[in-house]
Protein backbone atom coordinates (compact mmCIF):
# COMPACT_ATOMS: atom_id res chain seq x y z
CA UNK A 1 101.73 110.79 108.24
CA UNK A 2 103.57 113.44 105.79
CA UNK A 3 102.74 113.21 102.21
CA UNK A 4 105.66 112.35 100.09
CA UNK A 5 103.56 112.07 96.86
CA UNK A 6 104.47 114.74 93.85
CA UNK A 7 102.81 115.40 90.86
CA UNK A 8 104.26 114.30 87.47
CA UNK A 9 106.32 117.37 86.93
CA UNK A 10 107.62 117.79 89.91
CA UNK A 11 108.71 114.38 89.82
CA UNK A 12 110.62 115.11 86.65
CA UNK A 13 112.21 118.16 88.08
CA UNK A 14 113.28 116.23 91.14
CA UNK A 15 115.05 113.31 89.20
CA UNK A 16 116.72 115.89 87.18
CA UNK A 17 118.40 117.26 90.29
CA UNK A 18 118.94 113.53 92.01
CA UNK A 19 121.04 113.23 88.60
CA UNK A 20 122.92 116.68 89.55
CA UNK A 21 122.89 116.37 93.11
CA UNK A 22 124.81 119.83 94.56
CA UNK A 23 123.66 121.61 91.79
CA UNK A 24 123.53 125.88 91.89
CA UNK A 25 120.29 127.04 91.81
CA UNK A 26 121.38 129.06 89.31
CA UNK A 27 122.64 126.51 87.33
CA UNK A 28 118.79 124.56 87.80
CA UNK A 29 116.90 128.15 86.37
CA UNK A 30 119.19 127.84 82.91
CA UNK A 31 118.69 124.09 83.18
CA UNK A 32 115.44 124.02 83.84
CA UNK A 33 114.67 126.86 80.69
CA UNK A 34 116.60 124.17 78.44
CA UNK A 35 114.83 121.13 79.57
CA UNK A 36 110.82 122.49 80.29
CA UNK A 37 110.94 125.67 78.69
CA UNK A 38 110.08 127.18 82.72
CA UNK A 39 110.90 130.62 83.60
CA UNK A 40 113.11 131.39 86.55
CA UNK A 41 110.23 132.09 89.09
CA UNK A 42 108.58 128.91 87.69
CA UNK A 43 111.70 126.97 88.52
CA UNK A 44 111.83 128.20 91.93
CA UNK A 45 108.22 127.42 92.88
CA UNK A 46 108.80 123.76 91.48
CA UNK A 47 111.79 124.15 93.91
CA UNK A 48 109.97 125.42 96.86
CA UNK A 49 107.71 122.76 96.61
CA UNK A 50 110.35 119.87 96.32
CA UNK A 51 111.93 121.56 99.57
CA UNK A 52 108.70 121.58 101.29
CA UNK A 53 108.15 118.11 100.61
CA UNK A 54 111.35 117.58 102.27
CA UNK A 55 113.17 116.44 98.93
CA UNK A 56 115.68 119.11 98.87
CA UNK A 57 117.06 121.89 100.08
CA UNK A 58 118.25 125.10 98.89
CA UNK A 59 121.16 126.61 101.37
CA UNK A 60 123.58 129.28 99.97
CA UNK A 61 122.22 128.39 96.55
CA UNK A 62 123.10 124.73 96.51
CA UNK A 63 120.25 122.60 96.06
CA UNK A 64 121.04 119.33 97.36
CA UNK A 65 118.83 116.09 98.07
CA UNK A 66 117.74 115.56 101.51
CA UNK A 67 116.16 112.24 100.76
CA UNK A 68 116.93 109.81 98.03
CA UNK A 69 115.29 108.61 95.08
CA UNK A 70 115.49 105.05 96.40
CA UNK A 71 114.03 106.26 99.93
CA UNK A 72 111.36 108.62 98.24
CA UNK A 73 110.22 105.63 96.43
CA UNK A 74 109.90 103.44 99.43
CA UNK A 75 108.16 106.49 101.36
CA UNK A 76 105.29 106.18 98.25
CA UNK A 77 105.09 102.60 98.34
CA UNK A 78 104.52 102.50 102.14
CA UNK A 79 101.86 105.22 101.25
CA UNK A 80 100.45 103.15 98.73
CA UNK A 81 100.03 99.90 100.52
CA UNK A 82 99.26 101.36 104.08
CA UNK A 83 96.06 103.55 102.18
CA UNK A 84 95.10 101.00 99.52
CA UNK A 85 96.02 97.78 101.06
CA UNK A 86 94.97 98.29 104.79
CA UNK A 87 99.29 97.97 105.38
CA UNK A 88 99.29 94.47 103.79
CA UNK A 89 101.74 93.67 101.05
CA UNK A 90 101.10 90.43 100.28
CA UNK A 91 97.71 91.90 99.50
CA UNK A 92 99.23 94.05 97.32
CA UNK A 93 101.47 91.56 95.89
CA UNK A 94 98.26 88.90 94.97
CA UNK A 95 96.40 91.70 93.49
CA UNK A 96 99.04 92.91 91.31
CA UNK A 97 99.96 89.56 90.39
CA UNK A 98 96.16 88.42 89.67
CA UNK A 99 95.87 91.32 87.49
CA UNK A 100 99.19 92.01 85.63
CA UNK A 101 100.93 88.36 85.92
CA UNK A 102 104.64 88.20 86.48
CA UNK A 103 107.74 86.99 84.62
CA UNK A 104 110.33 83.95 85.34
CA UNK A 105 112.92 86.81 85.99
CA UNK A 106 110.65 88.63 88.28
CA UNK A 107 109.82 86.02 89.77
CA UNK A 108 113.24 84.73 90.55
CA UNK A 109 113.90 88.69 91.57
CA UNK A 110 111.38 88.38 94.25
CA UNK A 111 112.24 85.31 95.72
CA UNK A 112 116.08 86.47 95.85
CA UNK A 113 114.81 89.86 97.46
CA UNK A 114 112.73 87.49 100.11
CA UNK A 115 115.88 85.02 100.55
CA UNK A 116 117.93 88.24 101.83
């Protein structure tokens, strides 16, 4: 199984250009010098990695998402439960609850999400 997992910069980087989705890459190196103080070939390493993650991609100097926030998130959760939890999620679900408790509107989240 691919490894969608980033590290914390990275992750950073990539939300900034979910927000700006069809951004020019150009237009990331300037951004990317205002927001983490990165030069241009550190910008386009971070980028080369995102792209090799299969994140984004980089054609004609558009950098545009190839997967989703929403669907890189469930691609780390799946990750998470299938090599932590043996695949189980209500495993998951009773340990997190046993350790961090829930709320009466997280609670009422879930069981809409499970009605659906």
């Amino acid at each position: 199984m691919q490894r969608f997992g980033v590290g914390e910069m990275e992750l950073k980087f990539a939300k900034l250009l979910w927000e700006r989705e069809g951004i020019g890459s150009g237009e990331v190196v300037k951004l990317c010098e205002k927001e983490f103080g990165w030069k241009k070939s550190t910008t386009y390493t971070m980028l080369r990695r995102l792209c090799e993650h299969g994140l984004f991609q980089n054609v004609k100097s558009i950098v545009t998402s190839v997967m989703s926030e929403e669907e890189y998130k469930a691609k780390i959760g799946e990750e998470l439960i299938n090599d932590k939890f043996d695949g189980s999620l209500p495993m998951f679900v009773a340990t997190f609850v046993r350790h961090h408790g829930l709320s009466a509107k997280e609670k009422s989240e879930i069981l809409a999400l499970i009605k659906e």
